[in-house]
PDB file of N, CA and C in Angstrom:
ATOM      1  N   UNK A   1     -43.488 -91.951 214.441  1.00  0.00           N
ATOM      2  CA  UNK A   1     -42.721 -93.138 214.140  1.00  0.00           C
ATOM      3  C   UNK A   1     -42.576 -93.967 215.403  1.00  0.00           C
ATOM      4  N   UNK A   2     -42.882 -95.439 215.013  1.00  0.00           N
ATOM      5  CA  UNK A   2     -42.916 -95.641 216.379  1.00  0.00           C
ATOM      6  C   UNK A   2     -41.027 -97.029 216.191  1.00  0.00           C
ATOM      7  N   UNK A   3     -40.781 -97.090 217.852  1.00  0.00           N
ATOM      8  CA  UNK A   3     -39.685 -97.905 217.901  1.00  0.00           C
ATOM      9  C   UNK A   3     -39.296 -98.790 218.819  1.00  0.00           C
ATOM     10  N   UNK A   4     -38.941 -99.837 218.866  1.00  0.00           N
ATOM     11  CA  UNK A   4     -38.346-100.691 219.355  1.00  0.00           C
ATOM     12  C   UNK A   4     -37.262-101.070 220.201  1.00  0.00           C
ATOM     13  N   UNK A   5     -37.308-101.292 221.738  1.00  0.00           N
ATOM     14  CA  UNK A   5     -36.526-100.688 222.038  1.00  0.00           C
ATOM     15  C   UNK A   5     -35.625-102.546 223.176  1.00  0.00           C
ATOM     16  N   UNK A   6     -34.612-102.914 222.573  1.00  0.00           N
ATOM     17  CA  UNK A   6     -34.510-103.980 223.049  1.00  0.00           C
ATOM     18  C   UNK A   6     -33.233-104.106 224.213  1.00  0.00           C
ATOM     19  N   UNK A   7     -33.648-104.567 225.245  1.00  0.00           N
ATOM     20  CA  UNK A   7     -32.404-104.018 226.899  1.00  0.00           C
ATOM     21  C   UNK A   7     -32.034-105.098 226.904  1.00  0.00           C
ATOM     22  N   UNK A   8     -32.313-106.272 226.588  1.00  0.00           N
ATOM     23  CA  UNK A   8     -31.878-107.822 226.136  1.00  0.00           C
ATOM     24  C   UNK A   8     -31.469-108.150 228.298  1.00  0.00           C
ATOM     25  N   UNK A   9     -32.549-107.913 228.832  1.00  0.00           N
ATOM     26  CA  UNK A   9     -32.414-108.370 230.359  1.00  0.00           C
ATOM     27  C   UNK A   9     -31.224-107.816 231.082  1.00  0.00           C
ATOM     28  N   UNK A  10     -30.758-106.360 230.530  1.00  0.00           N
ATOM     29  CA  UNK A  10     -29.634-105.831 231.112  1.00  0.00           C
ATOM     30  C   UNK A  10     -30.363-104.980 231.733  1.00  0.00           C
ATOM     31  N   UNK A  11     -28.688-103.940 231.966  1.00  0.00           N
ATOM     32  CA  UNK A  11     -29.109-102.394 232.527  1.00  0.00           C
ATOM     33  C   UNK A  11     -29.769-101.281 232.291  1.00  0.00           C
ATOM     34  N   UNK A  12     -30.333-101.218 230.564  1.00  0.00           N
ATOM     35  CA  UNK A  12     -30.458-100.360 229.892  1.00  0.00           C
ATOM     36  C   UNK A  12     -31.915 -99.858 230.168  1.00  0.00           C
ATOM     37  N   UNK A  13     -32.477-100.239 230.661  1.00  0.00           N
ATOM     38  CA  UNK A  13     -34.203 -99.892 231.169  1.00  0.00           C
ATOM     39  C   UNK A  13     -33.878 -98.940 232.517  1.00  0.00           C
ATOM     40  N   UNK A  14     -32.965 -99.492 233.335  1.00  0.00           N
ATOM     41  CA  UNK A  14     -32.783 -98.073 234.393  1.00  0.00           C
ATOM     42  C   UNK A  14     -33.400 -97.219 233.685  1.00  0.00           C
ATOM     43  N   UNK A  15     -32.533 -96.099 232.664  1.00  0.00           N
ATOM     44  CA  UNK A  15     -32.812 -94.566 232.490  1.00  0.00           C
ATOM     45  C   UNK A  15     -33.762 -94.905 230.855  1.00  0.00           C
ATOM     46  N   UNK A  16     -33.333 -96.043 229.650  1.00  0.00           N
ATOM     47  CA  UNK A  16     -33.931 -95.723 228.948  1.00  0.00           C
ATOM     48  C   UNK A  16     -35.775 -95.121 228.687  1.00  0.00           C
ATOM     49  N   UNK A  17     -36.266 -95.933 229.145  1.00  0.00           N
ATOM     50  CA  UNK A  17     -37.756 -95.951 229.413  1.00  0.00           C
ATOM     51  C   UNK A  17     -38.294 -94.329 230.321  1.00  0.00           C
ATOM     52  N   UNK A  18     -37.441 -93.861 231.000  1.00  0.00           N
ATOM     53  CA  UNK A  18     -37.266 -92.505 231.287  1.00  0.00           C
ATOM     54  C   UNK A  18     -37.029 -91.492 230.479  1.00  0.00           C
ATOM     55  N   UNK A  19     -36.213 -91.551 229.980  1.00  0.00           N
ATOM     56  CA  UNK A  19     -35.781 -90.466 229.101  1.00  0.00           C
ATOM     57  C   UNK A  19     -36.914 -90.938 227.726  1.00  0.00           C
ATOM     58  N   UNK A  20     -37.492 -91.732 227.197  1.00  0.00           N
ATOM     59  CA  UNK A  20     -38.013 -91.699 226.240  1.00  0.00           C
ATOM     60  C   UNK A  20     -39.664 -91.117 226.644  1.00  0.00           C
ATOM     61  N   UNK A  21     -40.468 -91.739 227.334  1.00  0.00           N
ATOM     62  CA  UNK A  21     -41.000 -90.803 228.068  1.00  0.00           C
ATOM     63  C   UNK A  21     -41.254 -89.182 228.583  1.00  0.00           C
ATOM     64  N   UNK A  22     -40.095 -89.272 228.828  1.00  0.00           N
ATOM     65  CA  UNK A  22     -39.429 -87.610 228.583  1.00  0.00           C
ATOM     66  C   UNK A  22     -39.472 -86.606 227.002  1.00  0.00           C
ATOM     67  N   UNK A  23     -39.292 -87.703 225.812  1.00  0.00           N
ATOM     68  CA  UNK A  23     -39.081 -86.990 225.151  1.00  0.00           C
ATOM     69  C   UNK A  23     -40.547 -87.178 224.466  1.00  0.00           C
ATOM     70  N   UNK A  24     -41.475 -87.867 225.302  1.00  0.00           N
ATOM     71  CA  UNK A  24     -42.604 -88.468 224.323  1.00  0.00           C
ATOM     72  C   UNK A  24     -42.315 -89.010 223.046  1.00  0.00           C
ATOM     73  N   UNK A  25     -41.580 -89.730 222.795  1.00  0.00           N
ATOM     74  CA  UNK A  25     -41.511 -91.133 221.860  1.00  0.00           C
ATOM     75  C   UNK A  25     -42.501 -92.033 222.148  1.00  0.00           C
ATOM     76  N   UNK A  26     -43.078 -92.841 220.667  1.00  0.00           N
ATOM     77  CA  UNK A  26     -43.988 -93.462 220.446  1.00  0.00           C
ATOM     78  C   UNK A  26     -42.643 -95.360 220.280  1.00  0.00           C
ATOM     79  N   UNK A  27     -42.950 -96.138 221.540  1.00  0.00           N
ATOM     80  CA  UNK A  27     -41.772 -96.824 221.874  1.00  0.00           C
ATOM     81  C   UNK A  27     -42.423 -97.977 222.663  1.00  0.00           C
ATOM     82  N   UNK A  28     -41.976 -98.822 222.180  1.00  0.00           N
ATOM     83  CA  UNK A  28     -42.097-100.471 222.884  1.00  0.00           C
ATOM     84  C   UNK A  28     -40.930-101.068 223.284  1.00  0.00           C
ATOM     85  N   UNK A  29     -40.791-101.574 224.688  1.00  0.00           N
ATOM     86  CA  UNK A  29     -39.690-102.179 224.924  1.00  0.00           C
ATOM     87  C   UNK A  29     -39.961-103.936 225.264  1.00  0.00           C
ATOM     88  N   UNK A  30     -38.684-104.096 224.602  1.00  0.00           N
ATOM     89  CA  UNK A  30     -38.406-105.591 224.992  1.00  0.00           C
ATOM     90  C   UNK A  30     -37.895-106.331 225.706  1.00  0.00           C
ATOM     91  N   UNK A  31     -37.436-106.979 227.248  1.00  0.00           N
ATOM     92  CA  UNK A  31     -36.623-107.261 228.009  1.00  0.00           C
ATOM     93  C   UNK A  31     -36.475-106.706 228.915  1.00  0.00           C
ATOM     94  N   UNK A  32     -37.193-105.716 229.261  1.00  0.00           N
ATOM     95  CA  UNK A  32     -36.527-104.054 230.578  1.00  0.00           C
ATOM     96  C   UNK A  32     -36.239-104.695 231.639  1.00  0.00           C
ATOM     97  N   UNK A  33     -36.652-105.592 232.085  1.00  0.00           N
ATOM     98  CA  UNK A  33     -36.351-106.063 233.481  1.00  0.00           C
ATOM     99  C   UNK A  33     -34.939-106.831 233.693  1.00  0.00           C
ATOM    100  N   UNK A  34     -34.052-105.930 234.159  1.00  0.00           N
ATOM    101  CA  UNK A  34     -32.421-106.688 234.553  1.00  0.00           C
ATOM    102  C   UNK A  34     -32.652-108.304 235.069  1.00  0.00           C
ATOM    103  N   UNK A  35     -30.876-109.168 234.166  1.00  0.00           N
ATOM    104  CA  UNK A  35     -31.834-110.004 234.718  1.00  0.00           C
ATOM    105  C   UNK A  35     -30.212-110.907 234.051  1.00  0.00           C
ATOM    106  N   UNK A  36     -29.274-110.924 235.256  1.00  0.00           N
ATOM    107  CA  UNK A  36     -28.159-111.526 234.698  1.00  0.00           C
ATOM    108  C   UNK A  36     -27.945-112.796 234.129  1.00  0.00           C
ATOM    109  N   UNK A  37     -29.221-113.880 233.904  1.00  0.00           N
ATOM    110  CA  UNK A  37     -29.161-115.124 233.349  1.00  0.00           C
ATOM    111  C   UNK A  37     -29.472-114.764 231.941  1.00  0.00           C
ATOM    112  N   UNK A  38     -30.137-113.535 231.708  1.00  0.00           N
ATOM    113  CA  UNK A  38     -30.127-113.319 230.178  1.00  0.00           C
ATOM    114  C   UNK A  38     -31.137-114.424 229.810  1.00  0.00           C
ATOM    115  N   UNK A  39     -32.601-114.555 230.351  1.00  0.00           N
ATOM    116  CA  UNK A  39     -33.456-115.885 229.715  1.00  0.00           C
ATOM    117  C   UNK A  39     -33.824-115.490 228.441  1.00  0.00           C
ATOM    118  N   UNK A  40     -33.556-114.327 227.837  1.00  0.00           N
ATOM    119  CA  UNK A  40     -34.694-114.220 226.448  1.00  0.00           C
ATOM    120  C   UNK A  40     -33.266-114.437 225.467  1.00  0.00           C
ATOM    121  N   UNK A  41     -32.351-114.006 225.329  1.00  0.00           N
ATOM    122  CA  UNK A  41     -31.149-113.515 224.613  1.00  0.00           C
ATOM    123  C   UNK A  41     -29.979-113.352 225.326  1.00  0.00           C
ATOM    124  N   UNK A  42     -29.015-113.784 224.467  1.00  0.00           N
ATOM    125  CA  UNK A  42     -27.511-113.110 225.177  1.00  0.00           C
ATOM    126  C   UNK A  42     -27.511-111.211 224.748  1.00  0.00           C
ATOM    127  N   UNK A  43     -27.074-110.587 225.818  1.00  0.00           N
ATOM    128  CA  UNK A  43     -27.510-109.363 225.320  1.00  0.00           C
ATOM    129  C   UNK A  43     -25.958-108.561 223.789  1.00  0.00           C
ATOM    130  N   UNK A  44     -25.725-109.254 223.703  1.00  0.00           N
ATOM    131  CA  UNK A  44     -25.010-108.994 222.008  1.00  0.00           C
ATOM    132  C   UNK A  44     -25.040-108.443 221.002  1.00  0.00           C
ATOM    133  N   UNK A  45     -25.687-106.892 220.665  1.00  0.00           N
ATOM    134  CA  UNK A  45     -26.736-106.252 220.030  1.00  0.00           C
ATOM    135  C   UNK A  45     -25.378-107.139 218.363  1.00  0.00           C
ATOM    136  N   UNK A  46     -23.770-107.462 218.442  1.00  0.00           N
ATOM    137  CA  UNK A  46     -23.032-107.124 217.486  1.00  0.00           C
ATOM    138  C   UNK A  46     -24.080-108.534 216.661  1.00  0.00           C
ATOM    139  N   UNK A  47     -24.187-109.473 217.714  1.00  0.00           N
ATOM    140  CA  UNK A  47     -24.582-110.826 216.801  1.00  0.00           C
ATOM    141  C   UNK A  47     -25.966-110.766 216.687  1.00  0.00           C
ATOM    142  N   UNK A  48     -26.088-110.632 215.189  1.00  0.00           N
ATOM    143  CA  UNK A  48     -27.423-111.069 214.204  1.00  0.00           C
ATOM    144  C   UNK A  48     -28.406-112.276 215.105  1.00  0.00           C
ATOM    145  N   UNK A  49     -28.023-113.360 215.593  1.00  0.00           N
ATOM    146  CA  UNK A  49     -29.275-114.186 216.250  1.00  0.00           C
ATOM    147  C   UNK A  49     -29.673-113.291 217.186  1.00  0.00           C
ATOM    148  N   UNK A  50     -29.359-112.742 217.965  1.00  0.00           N
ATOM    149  CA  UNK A  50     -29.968-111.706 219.282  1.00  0.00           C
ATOM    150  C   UNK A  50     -29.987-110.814 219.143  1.00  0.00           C
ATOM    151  N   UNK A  51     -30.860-110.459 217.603  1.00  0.00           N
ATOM    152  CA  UNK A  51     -31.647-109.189 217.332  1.00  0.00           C
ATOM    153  C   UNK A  51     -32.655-109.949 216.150  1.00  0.00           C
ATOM    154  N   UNK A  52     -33.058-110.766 216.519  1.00  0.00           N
ATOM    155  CA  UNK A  52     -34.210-111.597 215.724  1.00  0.00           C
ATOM    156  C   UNK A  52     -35.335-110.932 216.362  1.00  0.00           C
ATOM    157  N   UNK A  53     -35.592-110.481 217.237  1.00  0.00           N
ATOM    158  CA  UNK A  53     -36.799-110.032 218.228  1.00  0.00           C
ATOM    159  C   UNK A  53     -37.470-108.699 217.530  1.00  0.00           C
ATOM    160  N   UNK A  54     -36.265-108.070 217.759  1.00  0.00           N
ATOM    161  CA  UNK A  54     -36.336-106.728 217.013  1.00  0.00           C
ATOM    162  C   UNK A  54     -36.347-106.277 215.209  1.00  0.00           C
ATOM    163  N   UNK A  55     -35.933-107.566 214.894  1.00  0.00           N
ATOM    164  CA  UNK A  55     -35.427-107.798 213.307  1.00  0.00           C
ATOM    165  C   UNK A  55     -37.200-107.994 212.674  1.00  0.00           C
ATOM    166  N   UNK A  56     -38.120-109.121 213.877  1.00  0.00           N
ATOM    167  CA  UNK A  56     -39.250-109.502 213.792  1.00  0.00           C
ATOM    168  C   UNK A  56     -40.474-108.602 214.130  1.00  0.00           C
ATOM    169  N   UNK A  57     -40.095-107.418 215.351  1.00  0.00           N
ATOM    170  CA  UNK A  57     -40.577-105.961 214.869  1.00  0.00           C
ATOM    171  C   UNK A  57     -40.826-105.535 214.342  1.00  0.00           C
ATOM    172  N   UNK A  58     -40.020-105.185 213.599  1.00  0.00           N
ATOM    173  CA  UNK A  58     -39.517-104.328 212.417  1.00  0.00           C
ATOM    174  C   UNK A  58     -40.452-104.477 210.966  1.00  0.00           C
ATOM    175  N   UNK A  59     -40.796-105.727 211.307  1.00  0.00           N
ATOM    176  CA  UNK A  59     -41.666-106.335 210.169  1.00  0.00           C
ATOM    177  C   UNK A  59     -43.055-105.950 209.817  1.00  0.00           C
ATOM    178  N   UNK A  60     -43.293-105.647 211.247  1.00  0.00           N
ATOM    179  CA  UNK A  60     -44.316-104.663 211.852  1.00  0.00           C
ATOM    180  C   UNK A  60     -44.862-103.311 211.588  1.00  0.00           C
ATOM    181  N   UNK A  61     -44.860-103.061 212.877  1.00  0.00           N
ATOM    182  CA  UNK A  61     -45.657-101.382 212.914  1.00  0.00           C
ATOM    183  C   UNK A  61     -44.624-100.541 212.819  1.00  0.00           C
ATOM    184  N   UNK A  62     -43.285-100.974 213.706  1.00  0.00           N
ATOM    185  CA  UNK A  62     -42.202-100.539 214.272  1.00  0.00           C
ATOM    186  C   UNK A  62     -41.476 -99.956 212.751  1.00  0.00           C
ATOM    187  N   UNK A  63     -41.081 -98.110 212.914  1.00  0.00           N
ATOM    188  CA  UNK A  63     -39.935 -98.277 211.749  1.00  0.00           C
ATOM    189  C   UNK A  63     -38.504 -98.430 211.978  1.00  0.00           C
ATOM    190  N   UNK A  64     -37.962 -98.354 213.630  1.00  0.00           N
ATOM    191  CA  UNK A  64     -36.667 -98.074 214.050  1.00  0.00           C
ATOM    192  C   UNK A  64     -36.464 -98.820 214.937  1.00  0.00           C
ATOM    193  N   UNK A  65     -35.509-100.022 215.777  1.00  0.00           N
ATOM    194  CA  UNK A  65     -35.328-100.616 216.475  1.00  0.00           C
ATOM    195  C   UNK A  65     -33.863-100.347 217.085  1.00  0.00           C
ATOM    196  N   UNK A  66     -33.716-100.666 218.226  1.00  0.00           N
ATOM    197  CA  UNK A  66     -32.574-100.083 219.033  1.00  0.00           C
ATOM    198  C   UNK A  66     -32.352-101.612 219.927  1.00  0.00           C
ATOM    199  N   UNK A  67     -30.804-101.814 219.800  1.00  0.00           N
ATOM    200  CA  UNK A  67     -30.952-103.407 221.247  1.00  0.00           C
ATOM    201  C   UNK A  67     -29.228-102.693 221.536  1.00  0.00           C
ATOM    202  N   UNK A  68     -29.521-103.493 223.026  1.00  0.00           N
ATOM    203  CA  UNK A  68     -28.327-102.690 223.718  1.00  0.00           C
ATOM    204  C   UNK A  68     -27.301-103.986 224.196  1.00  0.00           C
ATOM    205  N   UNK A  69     -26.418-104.012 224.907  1.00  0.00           N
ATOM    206  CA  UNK A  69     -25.640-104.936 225.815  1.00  0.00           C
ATOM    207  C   UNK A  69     -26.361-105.096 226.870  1.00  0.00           C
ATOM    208  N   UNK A  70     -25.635-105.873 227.799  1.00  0.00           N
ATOM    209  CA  UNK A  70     -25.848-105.839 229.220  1.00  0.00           C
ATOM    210  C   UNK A  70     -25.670-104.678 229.838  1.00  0.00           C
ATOM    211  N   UNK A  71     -24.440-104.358 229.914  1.00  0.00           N
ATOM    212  CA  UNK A  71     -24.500-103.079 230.468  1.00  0.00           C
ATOM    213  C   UNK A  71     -24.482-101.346 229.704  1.00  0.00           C
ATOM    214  N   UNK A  72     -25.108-102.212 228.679  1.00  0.00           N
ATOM    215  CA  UNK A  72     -25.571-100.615 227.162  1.00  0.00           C
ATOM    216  C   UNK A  72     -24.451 -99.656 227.241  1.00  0.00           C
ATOM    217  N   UNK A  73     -23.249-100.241 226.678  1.00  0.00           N
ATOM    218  CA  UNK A  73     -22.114 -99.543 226.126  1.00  0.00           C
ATOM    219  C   UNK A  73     -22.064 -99.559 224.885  1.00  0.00           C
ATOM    220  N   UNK A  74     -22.793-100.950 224.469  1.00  0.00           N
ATOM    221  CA  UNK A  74     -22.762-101.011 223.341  1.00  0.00           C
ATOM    222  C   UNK A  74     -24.314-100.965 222.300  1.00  0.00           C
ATOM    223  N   UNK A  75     -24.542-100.399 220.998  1.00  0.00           N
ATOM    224  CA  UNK A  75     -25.827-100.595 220.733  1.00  0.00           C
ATOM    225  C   UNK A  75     -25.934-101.317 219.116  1.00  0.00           C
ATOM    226  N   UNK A  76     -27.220-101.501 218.648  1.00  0.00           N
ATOM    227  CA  UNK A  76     -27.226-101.936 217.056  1.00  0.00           C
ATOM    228  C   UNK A  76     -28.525-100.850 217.209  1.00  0.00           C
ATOM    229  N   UNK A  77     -28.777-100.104 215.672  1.00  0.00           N
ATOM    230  CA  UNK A  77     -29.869 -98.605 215.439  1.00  0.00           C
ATOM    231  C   UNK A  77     -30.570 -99.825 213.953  1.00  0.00           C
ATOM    232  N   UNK A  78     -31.625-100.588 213.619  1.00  0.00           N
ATOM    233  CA  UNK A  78     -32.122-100.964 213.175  1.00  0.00           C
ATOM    234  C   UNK A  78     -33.085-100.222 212.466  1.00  0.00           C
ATOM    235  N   UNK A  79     -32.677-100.688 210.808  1.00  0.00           N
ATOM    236  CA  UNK A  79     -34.053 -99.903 210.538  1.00  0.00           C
ATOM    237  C   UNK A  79     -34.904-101.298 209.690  1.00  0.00           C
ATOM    238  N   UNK A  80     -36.172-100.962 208.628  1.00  0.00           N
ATOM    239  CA  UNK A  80     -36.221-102.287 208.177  1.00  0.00           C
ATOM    240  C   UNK A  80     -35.606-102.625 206.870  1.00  0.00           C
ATOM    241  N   UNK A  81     -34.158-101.743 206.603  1.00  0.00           N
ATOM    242  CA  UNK A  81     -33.623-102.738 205.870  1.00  0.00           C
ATOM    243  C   UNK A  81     -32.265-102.770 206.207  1.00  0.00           C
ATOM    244  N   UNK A  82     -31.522-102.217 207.057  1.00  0.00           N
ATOM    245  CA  UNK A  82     -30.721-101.619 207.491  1.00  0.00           C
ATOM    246  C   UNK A  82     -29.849-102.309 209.338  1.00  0.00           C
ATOM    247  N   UNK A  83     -28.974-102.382 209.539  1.00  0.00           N
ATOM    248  CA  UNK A  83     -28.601-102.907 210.630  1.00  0.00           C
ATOM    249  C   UNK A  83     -27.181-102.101 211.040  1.00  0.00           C
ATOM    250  N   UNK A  84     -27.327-101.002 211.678  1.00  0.00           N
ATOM    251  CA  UNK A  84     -26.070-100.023 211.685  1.00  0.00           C
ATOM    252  C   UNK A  84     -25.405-100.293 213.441  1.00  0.00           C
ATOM    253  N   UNK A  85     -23.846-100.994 213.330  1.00  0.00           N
ATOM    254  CA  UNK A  85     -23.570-101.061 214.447  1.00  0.00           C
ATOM    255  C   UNK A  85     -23.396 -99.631 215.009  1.00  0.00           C
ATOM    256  N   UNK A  86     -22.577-100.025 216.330  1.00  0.00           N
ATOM    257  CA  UNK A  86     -21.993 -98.420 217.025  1.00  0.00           C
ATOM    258  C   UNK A  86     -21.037 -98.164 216.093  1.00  0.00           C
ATOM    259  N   UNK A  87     -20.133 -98.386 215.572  1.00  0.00           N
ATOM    260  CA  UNK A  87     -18.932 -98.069 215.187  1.00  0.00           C
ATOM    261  C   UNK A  87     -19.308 -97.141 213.948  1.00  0.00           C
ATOM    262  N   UNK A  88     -20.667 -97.441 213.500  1.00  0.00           N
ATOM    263  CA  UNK A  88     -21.226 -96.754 212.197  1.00  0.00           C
ATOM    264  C   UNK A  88     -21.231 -96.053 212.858  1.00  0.00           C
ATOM    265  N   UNK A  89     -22.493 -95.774 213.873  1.00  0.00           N
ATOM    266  CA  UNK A  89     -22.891 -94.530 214.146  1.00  0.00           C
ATOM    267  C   UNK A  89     -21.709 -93.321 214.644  1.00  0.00           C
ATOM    268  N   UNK A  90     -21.258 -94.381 215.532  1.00  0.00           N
ATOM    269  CA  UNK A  90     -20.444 -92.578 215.820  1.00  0.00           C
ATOM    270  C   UNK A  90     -19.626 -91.799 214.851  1.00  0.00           C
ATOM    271  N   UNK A  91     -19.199 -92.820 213.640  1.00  0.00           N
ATOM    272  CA  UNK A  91     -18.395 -92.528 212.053  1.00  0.00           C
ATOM    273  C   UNK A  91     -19.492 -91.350 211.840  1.00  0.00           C
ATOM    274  N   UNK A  92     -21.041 -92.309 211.997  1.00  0.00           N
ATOM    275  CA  UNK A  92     -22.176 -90.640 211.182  1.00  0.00           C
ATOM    276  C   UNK A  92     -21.952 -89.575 212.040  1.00  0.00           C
ATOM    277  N   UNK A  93     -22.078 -89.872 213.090  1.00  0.00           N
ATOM    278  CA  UNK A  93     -22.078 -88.189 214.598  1.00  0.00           C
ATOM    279  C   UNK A  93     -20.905 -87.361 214.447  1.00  0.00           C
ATOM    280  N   UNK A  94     -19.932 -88.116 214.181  1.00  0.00           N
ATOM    281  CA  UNK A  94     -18.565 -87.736 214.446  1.00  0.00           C
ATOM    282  C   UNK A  94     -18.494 -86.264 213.098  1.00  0.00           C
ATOM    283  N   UNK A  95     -18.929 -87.030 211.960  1.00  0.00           N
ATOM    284  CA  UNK A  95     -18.617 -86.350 210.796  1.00  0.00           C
ATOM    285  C   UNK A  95     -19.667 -84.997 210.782  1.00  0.00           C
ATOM    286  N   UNK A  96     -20.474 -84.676 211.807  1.00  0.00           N
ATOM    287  CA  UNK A  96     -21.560 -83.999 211.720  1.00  0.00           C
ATOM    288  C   UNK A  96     -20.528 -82.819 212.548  1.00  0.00           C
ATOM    289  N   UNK A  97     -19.437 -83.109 213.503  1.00  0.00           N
ATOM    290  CA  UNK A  97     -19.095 -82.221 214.473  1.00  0.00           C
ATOM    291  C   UNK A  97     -17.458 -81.962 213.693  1.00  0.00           C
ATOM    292  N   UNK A  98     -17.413 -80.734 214.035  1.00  0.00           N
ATOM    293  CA  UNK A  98     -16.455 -79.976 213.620  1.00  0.00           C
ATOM    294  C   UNK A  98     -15.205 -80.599 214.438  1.00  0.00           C
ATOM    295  N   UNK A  99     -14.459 -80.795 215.223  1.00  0.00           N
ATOM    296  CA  UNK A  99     -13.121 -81.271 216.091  1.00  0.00           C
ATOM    297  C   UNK A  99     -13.792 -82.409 217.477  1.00  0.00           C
ATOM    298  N   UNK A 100     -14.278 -83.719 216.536  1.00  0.00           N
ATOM    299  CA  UNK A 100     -15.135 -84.755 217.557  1.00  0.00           C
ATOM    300  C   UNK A 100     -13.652 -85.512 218.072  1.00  0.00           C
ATOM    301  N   UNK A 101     -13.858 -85.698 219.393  1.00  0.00           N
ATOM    302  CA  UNK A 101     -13.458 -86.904 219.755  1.00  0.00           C
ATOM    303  C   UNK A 101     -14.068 -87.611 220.224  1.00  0.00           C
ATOM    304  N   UNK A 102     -13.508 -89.215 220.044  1.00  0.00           N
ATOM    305  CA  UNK A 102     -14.536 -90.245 219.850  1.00  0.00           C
ATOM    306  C   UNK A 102     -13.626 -91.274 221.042  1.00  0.00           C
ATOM    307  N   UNK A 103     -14.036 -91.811 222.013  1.00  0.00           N
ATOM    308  CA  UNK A 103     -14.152 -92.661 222.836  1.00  0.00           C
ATOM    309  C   UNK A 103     -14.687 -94.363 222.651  1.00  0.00           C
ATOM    310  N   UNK A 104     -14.282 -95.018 221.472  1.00  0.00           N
ATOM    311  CA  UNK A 104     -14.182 -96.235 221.433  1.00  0.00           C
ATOM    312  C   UNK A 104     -14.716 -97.345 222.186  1.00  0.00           C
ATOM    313  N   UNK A 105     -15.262 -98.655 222.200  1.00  0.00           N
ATOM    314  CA  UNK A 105     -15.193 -99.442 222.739  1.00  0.00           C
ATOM    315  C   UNK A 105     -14.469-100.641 221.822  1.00  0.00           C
ATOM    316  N   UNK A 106     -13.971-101.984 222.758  1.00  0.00           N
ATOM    317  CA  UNK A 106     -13.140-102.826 222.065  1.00  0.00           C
ATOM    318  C   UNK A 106     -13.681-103.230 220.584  1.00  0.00           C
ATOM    319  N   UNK A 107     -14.748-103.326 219.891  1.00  0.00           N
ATOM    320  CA  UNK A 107     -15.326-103.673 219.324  1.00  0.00           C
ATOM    321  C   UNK A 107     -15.398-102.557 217.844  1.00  0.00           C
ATOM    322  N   UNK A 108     -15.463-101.950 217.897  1.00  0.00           N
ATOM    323  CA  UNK A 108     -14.948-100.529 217.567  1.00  0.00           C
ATOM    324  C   UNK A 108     -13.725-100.596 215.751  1.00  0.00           C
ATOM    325  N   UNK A 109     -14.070-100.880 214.787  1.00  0.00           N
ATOM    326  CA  UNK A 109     -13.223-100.982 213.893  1.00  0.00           C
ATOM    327  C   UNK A 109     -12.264 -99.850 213.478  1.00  0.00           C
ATOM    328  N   UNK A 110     -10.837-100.492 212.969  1.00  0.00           N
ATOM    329  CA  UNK A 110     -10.178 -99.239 213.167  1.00  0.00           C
ATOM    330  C   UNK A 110     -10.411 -98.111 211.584  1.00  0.00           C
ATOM    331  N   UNK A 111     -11.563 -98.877 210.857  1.00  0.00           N
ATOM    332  CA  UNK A 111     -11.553 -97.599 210.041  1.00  0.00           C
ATOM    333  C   UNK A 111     -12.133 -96.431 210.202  1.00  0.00           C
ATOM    334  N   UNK A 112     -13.123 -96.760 211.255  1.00  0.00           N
ATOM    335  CA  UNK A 112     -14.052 -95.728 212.148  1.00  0.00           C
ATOM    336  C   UNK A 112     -12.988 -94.859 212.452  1.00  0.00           C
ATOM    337  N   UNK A 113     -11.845 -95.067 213.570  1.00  0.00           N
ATOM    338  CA  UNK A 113     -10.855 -94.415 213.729  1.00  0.00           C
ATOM    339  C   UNK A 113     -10.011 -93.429 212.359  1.00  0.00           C
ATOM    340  N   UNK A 114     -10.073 -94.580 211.385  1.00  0.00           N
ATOM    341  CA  UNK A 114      -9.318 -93.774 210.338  1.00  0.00           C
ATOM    342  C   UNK A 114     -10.004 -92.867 208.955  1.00  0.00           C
ATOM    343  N   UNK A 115     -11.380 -92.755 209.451  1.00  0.00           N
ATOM    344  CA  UNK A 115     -12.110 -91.792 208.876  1.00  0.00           C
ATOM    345  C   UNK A 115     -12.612 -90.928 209.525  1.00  0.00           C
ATOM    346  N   UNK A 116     -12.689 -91.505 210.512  1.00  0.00           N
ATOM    347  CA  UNK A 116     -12.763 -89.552 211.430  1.00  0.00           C
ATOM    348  C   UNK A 116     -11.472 -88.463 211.348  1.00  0.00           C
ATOM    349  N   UNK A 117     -10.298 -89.491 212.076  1.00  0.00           N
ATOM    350  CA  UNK A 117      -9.085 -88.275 211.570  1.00  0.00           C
ATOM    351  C   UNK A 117      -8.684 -88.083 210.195  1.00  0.00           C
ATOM    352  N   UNK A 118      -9.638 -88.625 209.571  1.00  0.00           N
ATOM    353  CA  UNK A 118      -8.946 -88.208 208.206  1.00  0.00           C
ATOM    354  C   UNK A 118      -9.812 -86.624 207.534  1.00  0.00           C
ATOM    355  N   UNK A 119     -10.885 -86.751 208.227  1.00  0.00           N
ATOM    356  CA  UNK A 119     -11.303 -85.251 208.082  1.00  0.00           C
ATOM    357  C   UNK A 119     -11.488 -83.968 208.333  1.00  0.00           C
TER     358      UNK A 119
END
């Protein structure tokens, strides 16, 4: 499976492009080079226009797309029909682990919060 991997001119190429490598993933990146004017995109994985890149991927060869922040705290997990923020994901991780705690960012909805402790 191959994937998409969008750093939107941030930090996220430091280690990503390493570790994928590492794991031998079949992976294209978009933006790797830091780059605080942000010429391609604001790096925003939350807003829909600045994941058109990856949205246009997807259309492609690509079945999974990934775009990060500036400084990749935050992510969007793309599939091609599908657009799952962070707040999803860690709701899916969370529910996989027996006594998770979950570490938030501002962005972060509070039902995420109120379906994890609710189980």
């Amino acid at each position: 499976q191959k994937l998409i991997l969008d750093c939107g001119n941030g930090v996220a190429d430091t280690v990503l492009t390493e570790i994928c490598d590492k794991l031998e993933l079949n992976y294209e990146v978009l933006y790797a080079t830091p780059d605080g004017t942000f010429p391609n995109h604001h790096p925003d994985p939350s807003v829909e226009e600045n994941l058109k890149d990856v949205i246009e991927a997807l259309k492609g060869d690509f079945e999974y797309g990934f775009a990060y922040d500036g400084d990749a705290d935050r992510i969007a997990f793309l599939t091609k029909q599908n657009n799952v923020k962070g707040d999803i994901l860690a709701l899916l991780f969370a529910k996989t682990m027996e006594n998770p705690t979950i570490v938030g960012e501002v962005k972060c909805s509070q039902i995420m919060y109120d379906l994890i402790n609710k189980k």
